[in-house]
C-alpha atoms as a PDB file:
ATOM      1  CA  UNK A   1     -14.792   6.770  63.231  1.00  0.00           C
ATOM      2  CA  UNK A   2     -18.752   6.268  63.886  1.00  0.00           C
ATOM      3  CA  UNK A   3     -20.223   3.130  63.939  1.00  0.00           C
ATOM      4  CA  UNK A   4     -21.868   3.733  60.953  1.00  0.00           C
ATOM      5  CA  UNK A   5     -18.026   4.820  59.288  1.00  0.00           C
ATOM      6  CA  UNK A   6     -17.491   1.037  60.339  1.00  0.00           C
ATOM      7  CA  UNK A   7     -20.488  -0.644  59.274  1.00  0.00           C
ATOM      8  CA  UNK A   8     -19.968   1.222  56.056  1.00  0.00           C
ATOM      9  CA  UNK A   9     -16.524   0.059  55.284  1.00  0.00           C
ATOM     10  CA  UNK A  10     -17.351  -3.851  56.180  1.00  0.00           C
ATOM     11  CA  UNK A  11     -20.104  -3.301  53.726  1.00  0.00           C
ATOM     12  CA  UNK A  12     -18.066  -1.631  50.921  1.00  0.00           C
ATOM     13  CA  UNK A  13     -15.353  -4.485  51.255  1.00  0.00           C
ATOM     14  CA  UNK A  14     -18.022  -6.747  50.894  1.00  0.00           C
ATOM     15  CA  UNK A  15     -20.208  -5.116  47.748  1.00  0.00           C
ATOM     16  CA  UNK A  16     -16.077  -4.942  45.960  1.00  0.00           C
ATOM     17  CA  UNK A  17     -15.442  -8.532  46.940  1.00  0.00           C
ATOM     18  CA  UNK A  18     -18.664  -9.833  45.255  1.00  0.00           C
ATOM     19  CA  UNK A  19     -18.020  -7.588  42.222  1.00  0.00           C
ATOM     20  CA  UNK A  20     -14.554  -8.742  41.524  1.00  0.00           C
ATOM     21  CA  UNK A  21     -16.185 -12.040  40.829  1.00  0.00           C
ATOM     22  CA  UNK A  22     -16.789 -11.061  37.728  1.00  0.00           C
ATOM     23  CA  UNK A  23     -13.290 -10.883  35.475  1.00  0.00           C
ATOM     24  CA  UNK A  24     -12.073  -8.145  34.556  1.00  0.00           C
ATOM     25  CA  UNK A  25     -11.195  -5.274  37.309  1.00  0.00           C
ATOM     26  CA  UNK A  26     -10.021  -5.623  40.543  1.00  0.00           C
ATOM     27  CA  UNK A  27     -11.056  -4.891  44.354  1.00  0.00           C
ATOM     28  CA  UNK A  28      -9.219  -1.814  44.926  1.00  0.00           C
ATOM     29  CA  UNK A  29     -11.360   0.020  42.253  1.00  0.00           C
ATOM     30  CA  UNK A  30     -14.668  -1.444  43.322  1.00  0.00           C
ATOM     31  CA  UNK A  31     -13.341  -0.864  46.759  1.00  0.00           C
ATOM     32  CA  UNK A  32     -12.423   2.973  45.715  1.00  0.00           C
ATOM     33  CA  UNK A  33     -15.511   2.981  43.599  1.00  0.00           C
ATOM     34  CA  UNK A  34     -13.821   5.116  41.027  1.00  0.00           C
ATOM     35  CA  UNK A  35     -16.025   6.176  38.387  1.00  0.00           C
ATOM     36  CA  UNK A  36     -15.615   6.307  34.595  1.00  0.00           C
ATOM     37  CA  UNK A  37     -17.366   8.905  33.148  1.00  0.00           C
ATOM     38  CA  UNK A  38     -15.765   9.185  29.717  1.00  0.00           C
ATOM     39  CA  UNK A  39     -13.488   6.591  27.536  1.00  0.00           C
ATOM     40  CA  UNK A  40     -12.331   7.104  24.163  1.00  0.00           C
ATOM     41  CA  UNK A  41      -9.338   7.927  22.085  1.00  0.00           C
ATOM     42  CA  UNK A  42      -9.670  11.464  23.241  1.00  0.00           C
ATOM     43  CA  UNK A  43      -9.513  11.006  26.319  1.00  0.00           C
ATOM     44  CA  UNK A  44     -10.330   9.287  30.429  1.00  0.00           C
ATOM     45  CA  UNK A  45     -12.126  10.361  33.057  1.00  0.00           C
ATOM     46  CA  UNK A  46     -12.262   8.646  36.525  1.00  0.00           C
ATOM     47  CA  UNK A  47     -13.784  10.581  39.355  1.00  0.00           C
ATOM     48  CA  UNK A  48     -13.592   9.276  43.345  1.00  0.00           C
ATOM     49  CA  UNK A  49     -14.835  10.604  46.372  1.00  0.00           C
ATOM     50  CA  UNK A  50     -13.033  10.994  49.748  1.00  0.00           C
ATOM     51  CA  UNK A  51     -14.624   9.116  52.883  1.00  0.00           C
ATOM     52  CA  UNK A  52     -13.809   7.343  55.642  1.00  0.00           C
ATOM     53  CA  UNK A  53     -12.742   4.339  53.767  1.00  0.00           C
ATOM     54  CA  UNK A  54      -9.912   6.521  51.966  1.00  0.00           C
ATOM     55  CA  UNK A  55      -9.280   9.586  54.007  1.00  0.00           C
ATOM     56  CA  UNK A  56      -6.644  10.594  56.422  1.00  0.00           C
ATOM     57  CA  UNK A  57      -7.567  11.810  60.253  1.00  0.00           C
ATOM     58  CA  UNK A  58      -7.374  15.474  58.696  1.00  0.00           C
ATOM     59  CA  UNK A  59     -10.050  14.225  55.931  1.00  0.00           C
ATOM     60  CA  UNK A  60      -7.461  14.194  52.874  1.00  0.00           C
ATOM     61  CA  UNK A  61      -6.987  11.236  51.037  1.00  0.00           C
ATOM     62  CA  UNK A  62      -4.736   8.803  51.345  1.00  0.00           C
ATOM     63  CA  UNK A  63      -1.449   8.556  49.376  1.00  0.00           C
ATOM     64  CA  UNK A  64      -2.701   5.141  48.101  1.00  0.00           C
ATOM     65  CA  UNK A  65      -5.751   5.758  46.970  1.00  0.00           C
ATOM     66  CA  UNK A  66      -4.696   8.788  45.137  1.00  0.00           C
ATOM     67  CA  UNK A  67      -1.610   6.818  42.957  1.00  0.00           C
ATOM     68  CA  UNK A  68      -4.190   3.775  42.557  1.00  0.00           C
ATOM     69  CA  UNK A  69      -6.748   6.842  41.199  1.00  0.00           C
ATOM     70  CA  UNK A  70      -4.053   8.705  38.677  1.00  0.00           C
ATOM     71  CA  UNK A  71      -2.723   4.793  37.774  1.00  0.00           C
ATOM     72  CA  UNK A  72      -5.412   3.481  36.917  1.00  0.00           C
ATOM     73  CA  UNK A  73      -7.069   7.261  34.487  1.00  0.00           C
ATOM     74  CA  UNK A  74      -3.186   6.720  32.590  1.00  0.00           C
ATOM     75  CA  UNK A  75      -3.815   3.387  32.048  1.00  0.00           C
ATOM     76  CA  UNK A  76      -6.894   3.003  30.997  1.00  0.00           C
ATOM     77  CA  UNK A  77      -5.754   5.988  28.470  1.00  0.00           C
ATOM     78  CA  UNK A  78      -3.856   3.715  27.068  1.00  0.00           C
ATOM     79  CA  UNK A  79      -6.576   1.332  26.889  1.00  0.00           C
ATOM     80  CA  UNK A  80      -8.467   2.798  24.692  1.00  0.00           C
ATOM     81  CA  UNK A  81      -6.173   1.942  21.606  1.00  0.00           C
ATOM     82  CA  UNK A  82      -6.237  -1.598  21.651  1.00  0.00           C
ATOM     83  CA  UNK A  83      -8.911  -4.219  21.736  1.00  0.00           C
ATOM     84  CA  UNK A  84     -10.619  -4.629  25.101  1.00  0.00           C
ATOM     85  CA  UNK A  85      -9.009  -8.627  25.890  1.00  0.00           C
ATOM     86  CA  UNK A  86      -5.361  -7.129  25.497  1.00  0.00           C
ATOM     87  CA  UNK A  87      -3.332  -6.709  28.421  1.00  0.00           C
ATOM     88  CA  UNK A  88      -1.050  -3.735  29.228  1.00  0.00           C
ATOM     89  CA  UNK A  89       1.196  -2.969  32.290  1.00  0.00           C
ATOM     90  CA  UNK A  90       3.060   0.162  33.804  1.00  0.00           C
ATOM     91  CA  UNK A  91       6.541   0.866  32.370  1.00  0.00           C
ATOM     92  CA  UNK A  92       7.591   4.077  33.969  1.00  0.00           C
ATOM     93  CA  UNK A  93       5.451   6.486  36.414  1.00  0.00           C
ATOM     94  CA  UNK A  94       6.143  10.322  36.972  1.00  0.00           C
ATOM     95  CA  UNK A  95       4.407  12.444  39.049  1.00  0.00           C
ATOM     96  CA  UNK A  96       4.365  16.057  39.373  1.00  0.00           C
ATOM     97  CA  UNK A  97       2.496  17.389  43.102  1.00  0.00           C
ATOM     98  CA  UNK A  98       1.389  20.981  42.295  1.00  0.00           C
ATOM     99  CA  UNK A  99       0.601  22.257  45.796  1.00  0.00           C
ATOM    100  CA  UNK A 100      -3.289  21.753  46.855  1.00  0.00           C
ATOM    101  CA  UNK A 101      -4.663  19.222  49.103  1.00  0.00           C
ATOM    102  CA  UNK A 102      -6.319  16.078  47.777  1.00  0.00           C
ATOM    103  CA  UNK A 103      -9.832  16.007  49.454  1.00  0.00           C
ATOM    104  CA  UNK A 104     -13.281  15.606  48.842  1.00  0.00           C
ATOM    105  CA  UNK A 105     -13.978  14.783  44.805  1.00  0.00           C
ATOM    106  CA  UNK A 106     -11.188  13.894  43.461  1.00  0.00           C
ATOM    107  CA  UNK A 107     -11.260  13.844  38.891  1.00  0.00           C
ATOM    108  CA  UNK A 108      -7.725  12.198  36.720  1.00  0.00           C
ATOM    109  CA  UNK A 109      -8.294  13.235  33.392  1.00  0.00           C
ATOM    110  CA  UNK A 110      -5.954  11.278  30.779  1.00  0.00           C
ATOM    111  CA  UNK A 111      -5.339  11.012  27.527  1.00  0.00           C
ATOM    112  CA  UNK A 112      -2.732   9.039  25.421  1.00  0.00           C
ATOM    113  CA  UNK A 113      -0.803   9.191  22.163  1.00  0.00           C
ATOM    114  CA  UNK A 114      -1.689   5.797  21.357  1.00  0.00           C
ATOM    115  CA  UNK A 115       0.849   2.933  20.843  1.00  0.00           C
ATOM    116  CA  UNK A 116       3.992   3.375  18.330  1.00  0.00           C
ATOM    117  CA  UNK A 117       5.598   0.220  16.231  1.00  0.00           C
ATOM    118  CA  UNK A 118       8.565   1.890  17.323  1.00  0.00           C
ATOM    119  CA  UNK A 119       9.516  -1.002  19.527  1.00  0.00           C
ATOM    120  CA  UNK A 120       9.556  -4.800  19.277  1.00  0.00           C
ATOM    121  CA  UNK A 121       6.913  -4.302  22.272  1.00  0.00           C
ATOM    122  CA  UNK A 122       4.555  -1.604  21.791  1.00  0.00           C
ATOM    123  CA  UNK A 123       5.008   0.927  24.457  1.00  0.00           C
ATOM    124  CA  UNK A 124       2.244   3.976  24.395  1.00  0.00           C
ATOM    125  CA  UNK A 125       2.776   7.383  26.198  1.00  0.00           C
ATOM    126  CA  UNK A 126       0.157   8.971  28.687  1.00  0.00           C
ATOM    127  CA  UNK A 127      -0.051  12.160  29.973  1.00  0.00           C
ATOM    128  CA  UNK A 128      -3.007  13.658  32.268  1.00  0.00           C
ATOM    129  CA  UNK A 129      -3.887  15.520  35.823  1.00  0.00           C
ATOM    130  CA  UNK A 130      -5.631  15.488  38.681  1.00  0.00           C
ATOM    131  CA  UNK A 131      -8.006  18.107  40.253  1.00  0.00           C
ATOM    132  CA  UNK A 132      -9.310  18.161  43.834  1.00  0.00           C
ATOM    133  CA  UNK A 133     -12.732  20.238  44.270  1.00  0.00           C
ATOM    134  CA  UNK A 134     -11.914  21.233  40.634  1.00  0.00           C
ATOM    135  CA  UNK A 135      -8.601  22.570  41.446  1.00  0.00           C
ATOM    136  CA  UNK A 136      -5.304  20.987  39.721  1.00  0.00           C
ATOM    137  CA  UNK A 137      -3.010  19.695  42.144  1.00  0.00           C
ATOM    138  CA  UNK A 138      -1.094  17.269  40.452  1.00  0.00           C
ATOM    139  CA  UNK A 139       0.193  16.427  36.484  1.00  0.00           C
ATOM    140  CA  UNK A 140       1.129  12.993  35.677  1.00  0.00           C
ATOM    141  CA  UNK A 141       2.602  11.178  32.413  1.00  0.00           C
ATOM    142  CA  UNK A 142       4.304   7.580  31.988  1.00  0.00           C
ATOM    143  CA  UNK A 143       4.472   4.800  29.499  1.00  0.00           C
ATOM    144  CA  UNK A 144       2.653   1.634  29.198  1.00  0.00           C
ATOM    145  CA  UNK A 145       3.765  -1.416  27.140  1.00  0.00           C
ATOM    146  CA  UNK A 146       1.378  -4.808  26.095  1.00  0.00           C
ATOM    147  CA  UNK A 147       3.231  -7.835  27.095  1.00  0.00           C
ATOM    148  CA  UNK A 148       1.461 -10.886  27.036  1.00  0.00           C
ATOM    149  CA  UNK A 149      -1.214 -12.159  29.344  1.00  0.00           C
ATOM    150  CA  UNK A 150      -0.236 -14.480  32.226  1.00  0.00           C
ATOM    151  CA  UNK A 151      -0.402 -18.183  30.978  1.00  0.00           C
ATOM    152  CA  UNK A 152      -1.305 -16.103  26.887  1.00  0.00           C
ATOM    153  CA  UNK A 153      -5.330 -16.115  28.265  1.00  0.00           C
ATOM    154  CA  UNK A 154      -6.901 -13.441  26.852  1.00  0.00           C
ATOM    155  CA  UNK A 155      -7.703 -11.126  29.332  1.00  0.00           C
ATOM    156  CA  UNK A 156     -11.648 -10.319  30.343  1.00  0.00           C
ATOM    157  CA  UNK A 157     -12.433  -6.440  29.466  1.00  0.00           C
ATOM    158  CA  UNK A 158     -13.323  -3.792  32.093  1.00  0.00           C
ATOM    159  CA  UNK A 159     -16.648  -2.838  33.251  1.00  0.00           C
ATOM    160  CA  UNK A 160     -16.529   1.221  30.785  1.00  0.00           C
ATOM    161  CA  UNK A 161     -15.178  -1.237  27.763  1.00  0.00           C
ATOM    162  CA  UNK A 162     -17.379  -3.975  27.695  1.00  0.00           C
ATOM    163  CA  UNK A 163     -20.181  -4.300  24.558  1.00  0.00           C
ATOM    164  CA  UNK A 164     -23.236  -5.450  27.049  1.00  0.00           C
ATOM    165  CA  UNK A 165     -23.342  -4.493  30.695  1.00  0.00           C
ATOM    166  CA  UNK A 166     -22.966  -7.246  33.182  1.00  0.00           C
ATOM    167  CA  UNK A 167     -25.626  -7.586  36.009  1.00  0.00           C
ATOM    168  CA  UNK A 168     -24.165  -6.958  39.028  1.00  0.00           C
ATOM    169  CA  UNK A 169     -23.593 -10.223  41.291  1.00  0.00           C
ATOM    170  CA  UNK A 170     -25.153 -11.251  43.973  1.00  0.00           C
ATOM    171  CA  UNK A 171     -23.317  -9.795  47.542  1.00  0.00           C
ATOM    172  CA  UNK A 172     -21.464 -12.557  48.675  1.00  0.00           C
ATOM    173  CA  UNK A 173     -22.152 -14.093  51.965  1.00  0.00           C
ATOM    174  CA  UNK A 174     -19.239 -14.612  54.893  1.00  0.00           C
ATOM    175  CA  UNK A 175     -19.526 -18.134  54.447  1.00  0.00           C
ATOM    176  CA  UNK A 176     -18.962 -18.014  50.915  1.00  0.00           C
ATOM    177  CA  UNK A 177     -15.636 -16.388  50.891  1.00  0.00           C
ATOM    178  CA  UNK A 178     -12.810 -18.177  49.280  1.00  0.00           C
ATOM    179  CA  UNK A 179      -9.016 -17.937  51.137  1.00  0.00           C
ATOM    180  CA  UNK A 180      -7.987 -15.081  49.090  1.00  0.00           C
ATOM    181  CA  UNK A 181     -11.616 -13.340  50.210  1.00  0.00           C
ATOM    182  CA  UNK A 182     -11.427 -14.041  53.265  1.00  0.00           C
ATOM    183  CA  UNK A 183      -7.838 -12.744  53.625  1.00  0.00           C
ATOM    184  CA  UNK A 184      -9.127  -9.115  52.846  1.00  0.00           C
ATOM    185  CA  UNK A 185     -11.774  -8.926  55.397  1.00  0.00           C
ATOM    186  CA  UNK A 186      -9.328 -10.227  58.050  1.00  0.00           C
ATOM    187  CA  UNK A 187      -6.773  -7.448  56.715  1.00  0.00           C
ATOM    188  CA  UNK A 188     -10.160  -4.861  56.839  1.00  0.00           C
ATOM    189  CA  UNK A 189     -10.736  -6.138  60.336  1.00  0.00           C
ATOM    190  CA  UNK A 190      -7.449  -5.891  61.669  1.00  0.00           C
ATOM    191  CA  UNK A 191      -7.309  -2.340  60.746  1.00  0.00           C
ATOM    192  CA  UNK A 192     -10.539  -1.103  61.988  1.00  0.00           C
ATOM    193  CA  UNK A 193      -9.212  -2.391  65.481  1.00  0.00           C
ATOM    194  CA  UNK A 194      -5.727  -1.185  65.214  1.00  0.00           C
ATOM    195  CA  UNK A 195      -7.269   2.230  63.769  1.00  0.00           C
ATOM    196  CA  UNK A 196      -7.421   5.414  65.315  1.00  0.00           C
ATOM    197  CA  UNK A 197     -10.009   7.825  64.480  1.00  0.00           C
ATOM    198  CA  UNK A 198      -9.296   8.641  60.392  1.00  0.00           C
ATOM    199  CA  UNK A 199      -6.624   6.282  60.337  1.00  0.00           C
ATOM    200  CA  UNK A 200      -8.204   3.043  58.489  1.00  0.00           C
ATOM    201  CA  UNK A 201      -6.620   3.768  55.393  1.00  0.00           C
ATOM    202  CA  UNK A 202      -3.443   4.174  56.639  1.00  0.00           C
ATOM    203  CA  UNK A 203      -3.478   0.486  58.436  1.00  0.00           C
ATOM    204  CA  UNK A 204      -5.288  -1.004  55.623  1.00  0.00           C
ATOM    205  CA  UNK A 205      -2.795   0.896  52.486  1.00  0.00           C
ATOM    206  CA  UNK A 206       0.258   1.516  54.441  1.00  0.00           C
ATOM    207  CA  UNK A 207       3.234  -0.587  54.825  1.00  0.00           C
ATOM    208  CA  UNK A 208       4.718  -1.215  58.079  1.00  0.00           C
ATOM    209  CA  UNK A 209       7.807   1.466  57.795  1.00  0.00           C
ATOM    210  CA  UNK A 210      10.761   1.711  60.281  1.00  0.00           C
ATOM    211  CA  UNK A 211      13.881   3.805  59.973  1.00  0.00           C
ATOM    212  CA  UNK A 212      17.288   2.223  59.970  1.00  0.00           C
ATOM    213  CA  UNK A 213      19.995   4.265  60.220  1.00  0.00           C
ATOM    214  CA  UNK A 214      20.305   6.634  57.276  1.00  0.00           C
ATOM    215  CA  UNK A 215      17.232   4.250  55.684  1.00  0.00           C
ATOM    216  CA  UNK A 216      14.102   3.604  55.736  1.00  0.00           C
ATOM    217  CA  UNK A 217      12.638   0.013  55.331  1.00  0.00           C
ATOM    218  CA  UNK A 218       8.883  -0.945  54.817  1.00  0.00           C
ATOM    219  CA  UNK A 219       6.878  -3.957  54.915  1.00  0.00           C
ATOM    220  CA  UNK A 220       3.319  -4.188  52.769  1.00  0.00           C
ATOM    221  CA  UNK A 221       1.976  -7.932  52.580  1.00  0.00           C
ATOM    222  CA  UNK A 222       0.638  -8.861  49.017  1.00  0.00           C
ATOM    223  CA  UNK A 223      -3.369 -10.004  48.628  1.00  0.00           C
ATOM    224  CA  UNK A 224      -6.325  -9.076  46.779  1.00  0.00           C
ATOM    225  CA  UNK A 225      -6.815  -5.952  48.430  1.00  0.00           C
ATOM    226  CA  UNK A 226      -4.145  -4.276  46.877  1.00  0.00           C
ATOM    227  CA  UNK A 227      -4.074  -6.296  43.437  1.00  0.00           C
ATOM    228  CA  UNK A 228      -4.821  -5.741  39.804  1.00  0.00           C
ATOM    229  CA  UNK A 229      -7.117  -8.073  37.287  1.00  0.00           C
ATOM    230  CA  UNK A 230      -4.200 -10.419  36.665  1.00  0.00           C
ATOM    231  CA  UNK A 231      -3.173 -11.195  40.342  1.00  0.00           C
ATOM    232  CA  UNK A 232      -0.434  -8.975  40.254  1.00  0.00           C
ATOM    233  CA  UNK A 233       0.292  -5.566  42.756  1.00  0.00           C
ATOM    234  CA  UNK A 234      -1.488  -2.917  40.827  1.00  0.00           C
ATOM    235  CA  UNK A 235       1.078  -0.301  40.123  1.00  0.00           C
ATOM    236  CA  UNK A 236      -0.658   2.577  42.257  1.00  0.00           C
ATOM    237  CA  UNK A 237       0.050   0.773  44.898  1.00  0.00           C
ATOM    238  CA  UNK A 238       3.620  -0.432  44.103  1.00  0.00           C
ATOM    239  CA  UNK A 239       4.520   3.591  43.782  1.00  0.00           C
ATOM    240  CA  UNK A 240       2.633   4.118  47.108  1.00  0.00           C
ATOM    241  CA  UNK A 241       4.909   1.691  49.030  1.00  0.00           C
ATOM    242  CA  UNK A 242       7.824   3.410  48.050  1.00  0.00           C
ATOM    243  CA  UNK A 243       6.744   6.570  48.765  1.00  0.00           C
ATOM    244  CA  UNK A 244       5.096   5.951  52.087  1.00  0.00           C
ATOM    245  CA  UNK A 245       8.710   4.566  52.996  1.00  0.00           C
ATOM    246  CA  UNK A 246      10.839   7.825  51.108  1.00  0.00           C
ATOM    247  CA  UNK A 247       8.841  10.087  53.090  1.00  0.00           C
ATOM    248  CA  UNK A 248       9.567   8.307  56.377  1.00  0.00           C
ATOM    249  CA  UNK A 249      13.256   9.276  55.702  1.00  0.00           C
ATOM    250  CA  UNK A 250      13.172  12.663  55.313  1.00  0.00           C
ATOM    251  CA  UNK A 251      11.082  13.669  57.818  1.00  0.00           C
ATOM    252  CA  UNK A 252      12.443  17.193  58.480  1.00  0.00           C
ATOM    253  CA  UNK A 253      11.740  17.576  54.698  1.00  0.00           C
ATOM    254  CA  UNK A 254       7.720  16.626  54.478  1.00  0.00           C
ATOM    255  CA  UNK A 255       6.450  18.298  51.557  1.00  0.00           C
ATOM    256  CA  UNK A 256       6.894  15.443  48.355  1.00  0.00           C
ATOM    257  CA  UNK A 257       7.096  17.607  45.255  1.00  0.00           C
ATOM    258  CA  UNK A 258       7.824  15.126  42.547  1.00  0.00           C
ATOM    259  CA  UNK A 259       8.614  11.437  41.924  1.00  0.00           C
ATOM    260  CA  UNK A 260       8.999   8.821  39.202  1.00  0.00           C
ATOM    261  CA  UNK A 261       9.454   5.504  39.253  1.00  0.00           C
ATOM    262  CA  UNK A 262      10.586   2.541  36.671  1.00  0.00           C
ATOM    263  CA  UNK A 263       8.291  -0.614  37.016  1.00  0.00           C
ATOM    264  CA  UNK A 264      11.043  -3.422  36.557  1.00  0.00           C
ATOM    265  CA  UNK A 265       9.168  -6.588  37.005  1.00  0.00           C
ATOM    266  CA  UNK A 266       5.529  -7.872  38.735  1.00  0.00           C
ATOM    267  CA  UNK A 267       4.672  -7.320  42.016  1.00  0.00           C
ATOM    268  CA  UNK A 268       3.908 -10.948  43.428  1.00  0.00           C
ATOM    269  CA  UNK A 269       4.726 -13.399  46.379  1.00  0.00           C
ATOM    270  CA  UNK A 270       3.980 -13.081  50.141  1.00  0.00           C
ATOM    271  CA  UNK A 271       5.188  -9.256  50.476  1.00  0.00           C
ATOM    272  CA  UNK A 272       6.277  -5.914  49.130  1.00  0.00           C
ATOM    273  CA  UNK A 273       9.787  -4.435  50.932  1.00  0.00           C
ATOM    274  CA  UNK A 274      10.877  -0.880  50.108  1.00  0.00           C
ATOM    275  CA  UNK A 275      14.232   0.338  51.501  1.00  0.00           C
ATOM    276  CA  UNK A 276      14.770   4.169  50.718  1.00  0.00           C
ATOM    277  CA  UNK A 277      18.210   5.900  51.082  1.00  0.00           C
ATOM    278  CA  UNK A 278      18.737   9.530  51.134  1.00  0.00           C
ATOM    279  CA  UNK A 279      20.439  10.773  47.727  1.00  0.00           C
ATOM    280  CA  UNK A 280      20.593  14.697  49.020  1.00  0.00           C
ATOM    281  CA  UNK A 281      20.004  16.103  52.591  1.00  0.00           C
ATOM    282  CA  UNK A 282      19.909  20.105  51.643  1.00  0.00           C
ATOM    283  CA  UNK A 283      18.939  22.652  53.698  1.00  0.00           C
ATOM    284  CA  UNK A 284      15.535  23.248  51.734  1.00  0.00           C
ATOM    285  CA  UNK A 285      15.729  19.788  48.705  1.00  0.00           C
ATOM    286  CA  UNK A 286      15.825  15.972  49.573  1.00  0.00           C
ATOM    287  CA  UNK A 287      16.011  13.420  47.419  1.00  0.00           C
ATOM    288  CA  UNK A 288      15.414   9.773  47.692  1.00  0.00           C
ATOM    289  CA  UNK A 289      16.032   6.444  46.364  1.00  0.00           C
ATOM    290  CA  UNK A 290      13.898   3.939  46.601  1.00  0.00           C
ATOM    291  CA  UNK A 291      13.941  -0.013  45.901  1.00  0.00           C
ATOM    292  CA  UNK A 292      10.906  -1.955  46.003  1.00  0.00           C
ATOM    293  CA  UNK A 293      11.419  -5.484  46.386  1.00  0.00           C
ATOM    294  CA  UNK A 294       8.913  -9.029  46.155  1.00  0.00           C
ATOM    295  CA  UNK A 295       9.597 -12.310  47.405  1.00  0.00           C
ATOM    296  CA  UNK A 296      13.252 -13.550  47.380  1.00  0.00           C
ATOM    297  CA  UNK A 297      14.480 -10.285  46.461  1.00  0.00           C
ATOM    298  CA  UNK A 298      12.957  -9.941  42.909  1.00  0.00           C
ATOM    299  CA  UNK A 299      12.968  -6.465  42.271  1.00  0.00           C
ATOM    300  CA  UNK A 300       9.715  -5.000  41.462  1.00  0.00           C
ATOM    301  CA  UNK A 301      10.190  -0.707  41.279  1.00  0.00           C
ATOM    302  CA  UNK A 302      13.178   2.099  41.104  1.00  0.00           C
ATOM    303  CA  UNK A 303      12.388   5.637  42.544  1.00  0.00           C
ATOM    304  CA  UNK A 304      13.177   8.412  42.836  1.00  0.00           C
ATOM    305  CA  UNK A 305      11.623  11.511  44.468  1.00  0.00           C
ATOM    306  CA  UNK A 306      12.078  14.693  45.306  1.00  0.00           C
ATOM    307  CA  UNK A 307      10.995  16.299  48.682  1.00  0.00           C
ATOM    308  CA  UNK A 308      10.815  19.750  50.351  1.00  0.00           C
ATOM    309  CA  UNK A 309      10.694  22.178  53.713  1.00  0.00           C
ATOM    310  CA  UNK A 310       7.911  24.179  53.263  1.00  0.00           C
ATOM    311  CA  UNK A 311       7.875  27.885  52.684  1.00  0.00           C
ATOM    312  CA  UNK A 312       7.713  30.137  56.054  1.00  0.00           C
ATOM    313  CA  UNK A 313       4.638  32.442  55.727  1.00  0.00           C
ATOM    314  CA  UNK A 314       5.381  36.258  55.879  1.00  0.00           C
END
């Protein structure tokens, strides 16, 4: 990583820091700078680029930035039924990996069926995919319900769904950092000293992951740098802990073909812990079982996903 990779990525923290002042989204997007660039009932479309700040040392991007990116296009899917101060939250994830490398500009294109009176709680379907360099290399669907708001505040809209623009804020100075602030540019810090070259994102997204036994057991710590607008793990990330950890233990098996996951309650407290335990060891198929836990064992997400050997060229 140049210096100017580095001075870059202090300064990106920084710009999504002082934006997430204002209510309504959260660091990781700012961070991410994902871009809206259409949001209606007929559909979502968030574009990203690939840099330093996201990529992998062979210059594809990072697990976690790619399930915050195809998250966040579902969700906001969703979003465009309902008034702009409701909340809504991941019920169920499922992801389909086509083949295709995710690099460079990265487009999730969504759309949603809107949200039945089937249920006591209003649960809507989404369905959409994601193309790298205009190529589809991944289709994604999963369900998203409205509970209520933390404490029943309304909740502030995002940026694509307010009436009137807000100005951007002022960038924030170091010295004007609150705890939680100041928390992600120690945690940005840390990494870019612990980094090798194209390996910031993986310090900075990535939980700690060690196999035990048949298992594998990771360790993310909880902050602002991985949360959503109401304090809470936002769900890209929840699903990217797990499957940083299923991957870890099936290593002879590397390629991850498919996954879905069941959001069971909030990710919150002092830390995320995955354990994964292999389901199927086959010659060519894996699959794995993964439980994501939160503070004092509250558990947060079920998954399951499917992995592969790749096939030998002729």
């Amino acid at each position: 990583m140049t210096p100017q990779e580095v001075d870059a990525i202090r300064s990106r923290a920084l710009v999504a820091l002082s934006n997430n002042r204002t209510p309504g989204y959260n660091f990781p997007g700012y961070f991410l700078d994902l871009q809206c660039l259409r949001y209606d009932t007929g559909g979502v479309v968030f574009d990203m680029d690939t840099g330093a700040h996201n990529a992998n040392a062979d210059g594809t991007t990072h697990i976690a930035a790619v399930t915050c990116l195809v998250d966040m296009a579902l969700a906001q899917a969703a979003r465009t039924f309902v008034d702009p101060n409701v909340r809504t939250a991941t019920m169920a994830l499922h992801l389909r990996f086509l083949g295709g490398e995710a690099r460079g500009r990265l487009s999730a294109e969504a759309h949603s069926t809107g949200f039945s009176e089937r249920t006591a709680l209003a649960e809507a379907d989404c369905f959409g995919r994601l193309l790298a360099e205009g190529k589809e290399i991944m289709r994604m669907s999963g369900t998203w319900a409205q509970p209520p708001a933390p404490d029943g505040r309304p909740m502030q809209p995002t940026p694509w769904a307010r009436k009137e623009p807000v100005p951007p804020p002022p960038l924030l100075k170091r010295a004007e950092l609150d705890a939680m602030e100041r928390a992600v540019v120690r945690r940005v810090e840390q990494s870019l000293r612990d980094a090798q070259p194209g390996e910031f994102v993986d310090r900075f997204w990535s939980p700690a992951v060690r196999k035990n036994g048949e298992r594998s057991v990771g360790r993310l710590p909880i902050g602002l740098y991985i949360g959503n607008r109401v304090g809470h793990v936002q769900g890209g990330f929840s699903i990217s802990t797990a499957l940083i950890t299923a991957i870890a233990a099936v290593p002879e098996h590397p390629l991850l073909t498919a996954a879905s996951a069941w959001y069971i309650s909030p990710g919150q407290g002092k830390s995320l812990s995955a354990r994964s335990s292999v389901l199927q060891r086959g010659r060519n198929v894996a699959v794995v079982r993964t439980e994501l836990m939160a503070t004092g064992g509250k558990r947060v997400l079920e998954v399951i996903s499917n992995h592969a050997v790749a096939r030998k060229s002729a």
